[in-house]
Protein backbone atom coordinates (compact mmCIF):
# COMPACT_ATOMS: atom_id res chain seq x y z
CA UNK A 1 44.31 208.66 72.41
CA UNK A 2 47.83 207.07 73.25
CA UNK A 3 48.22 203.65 74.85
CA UNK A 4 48.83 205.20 78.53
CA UNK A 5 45.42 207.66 78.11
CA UNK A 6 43.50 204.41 77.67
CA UNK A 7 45.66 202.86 80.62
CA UNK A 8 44.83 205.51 83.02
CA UNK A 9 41.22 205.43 81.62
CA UNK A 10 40.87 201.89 82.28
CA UNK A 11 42.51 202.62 85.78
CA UNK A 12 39.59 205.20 86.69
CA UNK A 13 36.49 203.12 85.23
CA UNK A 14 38.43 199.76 87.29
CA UNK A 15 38.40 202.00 90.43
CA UNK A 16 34.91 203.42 90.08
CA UNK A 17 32.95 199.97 89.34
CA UNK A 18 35.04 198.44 92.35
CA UNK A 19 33.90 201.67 94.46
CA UNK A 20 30.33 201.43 93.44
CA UNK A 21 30.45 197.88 94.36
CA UNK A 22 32.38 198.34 97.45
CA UNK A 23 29.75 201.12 98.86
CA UNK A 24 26.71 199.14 97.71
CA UNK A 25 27.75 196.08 99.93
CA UNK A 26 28.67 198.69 102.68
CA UNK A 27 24.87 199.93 102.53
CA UNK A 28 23.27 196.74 102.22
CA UNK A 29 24.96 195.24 105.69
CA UNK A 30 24.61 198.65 107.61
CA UNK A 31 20.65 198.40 106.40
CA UNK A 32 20.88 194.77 107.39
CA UNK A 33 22.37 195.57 110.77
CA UNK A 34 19.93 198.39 111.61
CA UNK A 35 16.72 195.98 111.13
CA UNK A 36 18.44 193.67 113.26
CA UNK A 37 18.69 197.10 116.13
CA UNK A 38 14.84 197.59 115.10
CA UNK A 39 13.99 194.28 115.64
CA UNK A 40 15.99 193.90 118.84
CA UNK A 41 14.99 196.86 120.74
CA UNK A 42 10.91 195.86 119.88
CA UNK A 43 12.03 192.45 121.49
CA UNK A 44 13.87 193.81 124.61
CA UNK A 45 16.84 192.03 123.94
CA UNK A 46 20.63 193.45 123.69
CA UNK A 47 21.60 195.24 120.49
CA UNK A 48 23.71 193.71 118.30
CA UNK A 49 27.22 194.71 117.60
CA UNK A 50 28.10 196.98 114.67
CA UNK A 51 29.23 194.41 111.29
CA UNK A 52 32.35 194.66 109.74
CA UNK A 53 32.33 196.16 106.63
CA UNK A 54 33.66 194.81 103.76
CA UNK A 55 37.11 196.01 102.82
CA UNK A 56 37.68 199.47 100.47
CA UNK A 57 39.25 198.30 97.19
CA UNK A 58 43.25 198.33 97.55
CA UNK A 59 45.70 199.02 93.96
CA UNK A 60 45.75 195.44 93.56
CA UNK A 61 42.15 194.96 93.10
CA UNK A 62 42.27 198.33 91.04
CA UNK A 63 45.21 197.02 89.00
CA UNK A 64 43.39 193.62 88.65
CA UNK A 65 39.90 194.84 87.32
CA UNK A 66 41.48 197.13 85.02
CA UNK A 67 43.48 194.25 83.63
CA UNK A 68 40.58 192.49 82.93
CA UNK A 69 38.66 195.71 81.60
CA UNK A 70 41.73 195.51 79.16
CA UNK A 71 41.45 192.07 78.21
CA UNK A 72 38.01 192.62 77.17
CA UNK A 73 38.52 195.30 75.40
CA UNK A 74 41.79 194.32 73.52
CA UNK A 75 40.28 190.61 72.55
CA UNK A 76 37.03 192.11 71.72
């Protein structure tokens, strides 16, 4: 495997974890937010406004985790 195969490995694996992350905080506030609807429509009371969900992860964040995946890697 050459030095840029294991680059663009790292790259992928970076970009997967930080998906996998990004769409299990999505799912936990949109679960959060629809007890909250649950729990205000038993109560009468107005329903609460959709959350903002947490940001998708940009090429910086990529670029940065896959740095570190590197690090750990190279210094073992």
């Amino acid at each position: 495997m050459t030095p840029y195969e294991i680059r663009l490995d790292l790259l992928k694996m970076a970009r997967e974890m930080l998906e996998i992350d990004y769409h299990s905080r999505k799912e936990k506030v949109v679960e959060e937010w629809h007890m909250q609807v649950n729990r205000a429509m038993e109560k009468n009371l107005p329903i609460p406004a959709y959350p903002e969900l947490p940001a998708f992860p940009n090429e910086n964040e990529i670029i940065n985790k896959a740095k570190l995946l590197n690090s750990f890697v190279s210094n073992g």
